[in-house]
Protein backbone atom coordinates (compact mmCIF):
# COMPACT_ATOMS: atom_id res chain seq x y z
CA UNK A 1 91.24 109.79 115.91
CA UNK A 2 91.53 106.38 117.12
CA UNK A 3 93.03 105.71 120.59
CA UNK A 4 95.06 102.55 119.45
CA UNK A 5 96.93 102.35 116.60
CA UNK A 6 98.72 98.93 114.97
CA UNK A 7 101.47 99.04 112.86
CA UNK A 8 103.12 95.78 111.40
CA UNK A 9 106.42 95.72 109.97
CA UNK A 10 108.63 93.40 108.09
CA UNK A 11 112.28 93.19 108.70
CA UNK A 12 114.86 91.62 105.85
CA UNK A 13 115.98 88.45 106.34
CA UNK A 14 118.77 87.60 108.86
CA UNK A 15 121.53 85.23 108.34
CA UNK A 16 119.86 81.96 108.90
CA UNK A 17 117.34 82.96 107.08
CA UNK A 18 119.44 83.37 104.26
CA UNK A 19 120.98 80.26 104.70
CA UNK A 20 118.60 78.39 105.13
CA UNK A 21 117.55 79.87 101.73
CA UNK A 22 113.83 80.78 103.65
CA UNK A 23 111.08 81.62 101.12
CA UNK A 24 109.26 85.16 101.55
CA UNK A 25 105.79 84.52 102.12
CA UNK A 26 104.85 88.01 103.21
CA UNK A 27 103.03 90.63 100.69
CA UNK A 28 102.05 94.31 101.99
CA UNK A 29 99.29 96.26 99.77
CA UNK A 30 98.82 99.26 101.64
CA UNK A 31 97.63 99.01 105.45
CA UNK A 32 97.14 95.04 104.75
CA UNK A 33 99.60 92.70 105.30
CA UNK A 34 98.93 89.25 102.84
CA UNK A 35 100.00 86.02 104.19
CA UNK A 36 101.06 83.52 101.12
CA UNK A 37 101.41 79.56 101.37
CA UNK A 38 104.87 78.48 101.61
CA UNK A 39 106.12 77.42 98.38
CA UNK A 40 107.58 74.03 100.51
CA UNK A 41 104.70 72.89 102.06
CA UNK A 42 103.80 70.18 99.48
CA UNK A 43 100.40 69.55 101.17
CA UNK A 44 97.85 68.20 99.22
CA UNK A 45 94.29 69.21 99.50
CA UNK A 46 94.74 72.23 101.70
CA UNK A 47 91.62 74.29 101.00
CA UNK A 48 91.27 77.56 102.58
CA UNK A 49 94.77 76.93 104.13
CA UNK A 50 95.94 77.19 101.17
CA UNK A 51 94.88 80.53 100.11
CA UNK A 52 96.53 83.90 100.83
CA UNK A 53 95.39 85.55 104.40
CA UNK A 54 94.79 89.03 104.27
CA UNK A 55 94.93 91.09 107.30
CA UNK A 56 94.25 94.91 107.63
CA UNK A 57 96.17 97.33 110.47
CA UNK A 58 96.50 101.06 110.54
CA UNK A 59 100.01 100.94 108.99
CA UNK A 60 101.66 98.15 107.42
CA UNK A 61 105.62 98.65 106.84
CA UNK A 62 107.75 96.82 104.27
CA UNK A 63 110.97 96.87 105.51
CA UNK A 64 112.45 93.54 104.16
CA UNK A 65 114.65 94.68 101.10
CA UNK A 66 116.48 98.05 101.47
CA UNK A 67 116.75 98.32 97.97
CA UNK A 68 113.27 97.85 97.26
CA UNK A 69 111.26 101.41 96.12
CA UNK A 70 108.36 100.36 98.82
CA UNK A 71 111.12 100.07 101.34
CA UNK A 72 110.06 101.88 104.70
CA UNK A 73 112.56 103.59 106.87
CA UNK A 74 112.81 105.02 110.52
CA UNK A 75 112.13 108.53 109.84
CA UNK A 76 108.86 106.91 108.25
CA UNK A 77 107.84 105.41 110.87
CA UNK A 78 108.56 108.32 113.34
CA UNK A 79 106.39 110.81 111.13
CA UNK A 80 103.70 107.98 111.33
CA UNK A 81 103.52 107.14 114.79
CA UNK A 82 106.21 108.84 117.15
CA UNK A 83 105.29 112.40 115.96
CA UNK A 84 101.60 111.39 117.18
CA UNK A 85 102.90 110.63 120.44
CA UNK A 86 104.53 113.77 120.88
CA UNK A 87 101.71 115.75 120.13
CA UNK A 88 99.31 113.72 122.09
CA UNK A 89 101.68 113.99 125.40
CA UNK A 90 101.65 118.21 124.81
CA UNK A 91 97.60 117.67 124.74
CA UNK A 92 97.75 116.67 128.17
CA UNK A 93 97.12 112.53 127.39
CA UNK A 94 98.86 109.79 128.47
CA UNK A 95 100.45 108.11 125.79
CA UNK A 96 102.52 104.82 125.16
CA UNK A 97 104.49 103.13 122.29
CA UNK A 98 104.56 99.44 122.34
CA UNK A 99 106.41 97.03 120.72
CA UNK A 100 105.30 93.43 120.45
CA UNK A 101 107.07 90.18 118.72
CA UNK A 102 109.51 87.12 119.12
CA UNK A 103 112.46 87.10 119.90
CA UNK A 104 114.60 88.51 116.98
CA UNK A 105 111.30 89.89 114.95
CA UNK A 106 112.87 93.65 115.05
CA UNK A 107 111.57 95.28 118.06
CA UNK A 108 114.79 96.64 119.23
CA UNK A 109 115.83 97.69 116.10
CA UNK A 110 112.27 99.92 115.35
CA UNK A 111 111.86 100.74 119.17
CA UNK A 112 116.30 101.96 119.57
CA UNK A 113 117.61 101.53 115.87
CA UNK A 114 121.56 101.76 115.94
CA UNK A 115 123.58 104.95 116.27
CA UNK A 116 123.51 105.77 112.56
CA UNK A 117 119.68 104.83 112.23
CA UNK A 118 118.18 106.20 115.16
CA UNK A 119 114.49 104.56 116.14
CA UNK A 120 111.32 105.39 117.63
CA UNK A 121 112.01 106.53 121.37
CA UNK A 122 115.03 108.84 120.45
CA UNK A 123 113.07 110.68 117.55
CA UNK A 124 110.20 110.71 120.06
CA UNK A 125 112.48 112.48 122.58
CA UNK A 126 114.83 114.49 120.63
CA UNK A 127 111.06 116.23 119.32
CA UNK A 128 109.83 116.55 122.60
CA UNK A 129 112.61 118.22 124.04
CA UNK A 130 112.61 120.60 120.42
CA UNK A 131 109.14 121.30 121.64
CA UNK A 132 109.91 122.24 124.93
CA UNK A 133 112.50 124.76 123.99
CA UNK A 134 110.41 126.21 122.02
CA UNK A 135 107.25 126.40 124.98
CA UNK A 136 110.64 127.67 127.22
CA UNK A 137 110.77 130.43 125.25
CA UNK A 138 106.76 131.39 125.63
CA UNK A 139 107.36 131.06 129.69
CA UNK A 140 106.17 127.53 129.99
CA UNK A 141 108.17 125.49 132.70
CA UNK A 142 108.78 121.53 132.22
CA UNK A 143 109.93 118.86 134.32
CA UNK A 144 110.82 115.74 132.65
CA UNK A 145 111.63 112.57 134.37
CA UNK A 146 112.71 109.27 133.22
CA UNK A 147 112.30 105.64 134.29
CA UNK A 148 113.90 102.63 132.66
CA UNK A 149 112.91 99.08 133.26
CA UNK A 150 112.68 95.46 132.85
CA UNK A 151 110.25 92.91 132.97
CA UNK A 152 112.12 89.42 132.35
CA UNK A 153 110.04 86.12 133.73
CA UNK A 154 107.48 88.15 135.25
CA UNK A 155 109.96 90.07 137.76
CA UNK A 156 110.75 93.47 137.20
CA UNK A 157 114.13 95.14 137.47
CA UNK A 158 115.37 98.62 137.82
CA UNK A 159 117.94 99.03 135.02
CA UNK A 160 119.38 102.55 135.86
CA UNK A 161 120.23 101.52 139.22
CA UNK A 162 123.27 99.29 140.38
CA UNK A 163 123.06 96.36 141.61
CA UNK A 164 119.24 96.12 141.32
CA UNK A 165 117.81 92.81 140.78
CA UNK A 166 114.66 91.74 139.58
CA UNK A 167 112.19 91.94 142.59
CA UNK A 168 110.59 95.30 142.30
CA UNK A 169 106.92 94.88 142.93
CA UNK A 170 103.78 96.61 140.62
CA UNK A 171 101.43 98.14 142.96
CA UNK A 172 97.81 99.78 142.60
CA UNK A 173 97.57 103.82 142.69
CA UNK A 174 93.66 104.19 143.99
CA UNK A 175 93.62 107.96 141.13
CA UNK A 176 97.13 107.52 139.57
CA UNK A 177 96.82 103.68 138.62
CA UNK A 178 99.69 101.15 138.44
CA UNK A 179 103.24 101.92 139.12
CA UNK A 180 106.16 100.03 140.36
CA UNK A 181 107.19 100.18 143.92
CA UNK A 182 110.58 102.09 144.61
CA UNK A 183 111.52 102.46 140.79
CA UNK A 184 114.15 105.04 140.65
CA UNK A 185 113.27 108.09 138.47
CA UNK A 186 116.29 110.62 137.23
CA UNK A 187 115.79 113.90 136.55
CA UNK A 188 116.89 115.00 132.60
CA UNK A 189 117.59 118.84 131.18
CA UNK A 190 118.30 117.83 127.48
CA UNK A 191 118.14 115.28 125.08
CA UNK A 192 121.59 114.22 125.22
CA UNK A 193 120.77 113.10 129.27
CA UNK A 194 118.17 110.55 127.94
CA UNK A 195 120.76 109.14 125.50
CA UNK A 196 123.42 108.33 128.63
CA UNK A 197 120.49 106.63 130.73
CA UNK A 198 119.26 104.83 127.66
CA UNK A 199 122.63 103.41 127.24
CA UNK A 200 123.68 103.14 130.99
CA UNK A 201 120.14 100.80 130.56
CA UNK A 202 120.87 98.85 127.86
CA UNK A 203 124.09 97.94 129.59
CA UNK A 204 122.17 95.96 132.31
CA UNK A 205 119.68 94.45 130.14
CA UNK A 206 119.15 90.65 130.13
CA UNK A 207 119.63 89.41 126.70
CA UNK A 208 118.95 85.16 126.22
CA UNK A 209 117.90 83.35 123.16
């Protein structure tokens, strides 16, 4: 099994996108994501630029059109990729999920989803705490811990503490490797305890264009 895996997904198109009446240039064929011309670039002579890109990833999600038969949904993407991650943190690994895009590509969305359409890190949490009832049960013990952050212009921020501003500093572990310097870390007994930090969090995010 590979250590990485890259998943790409399309979102539908927003409102400006709409209005702006914004031509869909995007084709997904399994794992590869094709790249089309825009139908508005009336440039002669283009060559190669002209021709349909193909790239390949481990997972490529089509997301755009909800009404679409292809269309992929959260739960799809958690049996992918989050139920991975669970399993790979009860084999003793360290493991990560990260999101990567513009501003307004979808990362929230995938990464939180909304209350009705729940995304990667609660599925991802709700499993793991499923699986440690059940290892409770055996006689294994757990103590689970959680962290929430922000890294806006460089300068990281503490977002479950008050009145924190951003000018924690990332230090060097010498066996443990990097952590942040006096990042507060609260101490959770069920899933419904990571759901209030999450959205104590969110509250003190910094959202800009």
């Amino acid at each position: 099994m590979a250590s990485v895996k890259v998943a790409v997904r399309v979102r539908p198109f927003n409102n400006r996108e709409k209005n702006l009446e914004s031509a869909l240039v995007v084709r997904m064929c399994q794992n590869q994501v094709i790249l089309d011309q825009n139908p508005s670039d009336k440039v002669a002579n283009l060559g190669d630029k002209g021709k349909p890109h193909n790239f390949t990833f481990d997972h490529a999600y089509w997301s755009h059109d909800p009404g679409d038969a292809n269309f992929v949904a959260q739960a799809q993407v958690d049996q992918d990729l989050g139920q991975d991650v669970v399993k790979n943190a009860f084999d003793g690994y360290n493991v990560c999920v990260f999101a990567y895009g513009q501003t307004g590509s979808g990362k929230t969305y995938t990464m939180m989803g909304s209350e009705g359409d729940r995304g990667l890190i609660p599925r991802i949490c709700e499993t793991m705490f499923e699986r440690m009832t059940a290892g409770k049960e055996e006689g294994t013990s757990y103590r689970t811990e959680v962290s929430y952050l922000e890294i806006y212009n460089e300068r990281v921020k503490d977002l479950l503490k008050k009145n924190s501003t951003h000018n924690l500093k990332v230090r060097e572990h010498p066996s443990q490797g990097p952590y942040v310097q006096d990042l507060s870390k609260h101490l959770v007994v069920e899933y419904r305890d990571i759901l209030r930090l999450m959205d104590q969090g969110n509250d003190l995010r910094t959202t800009a264009a």
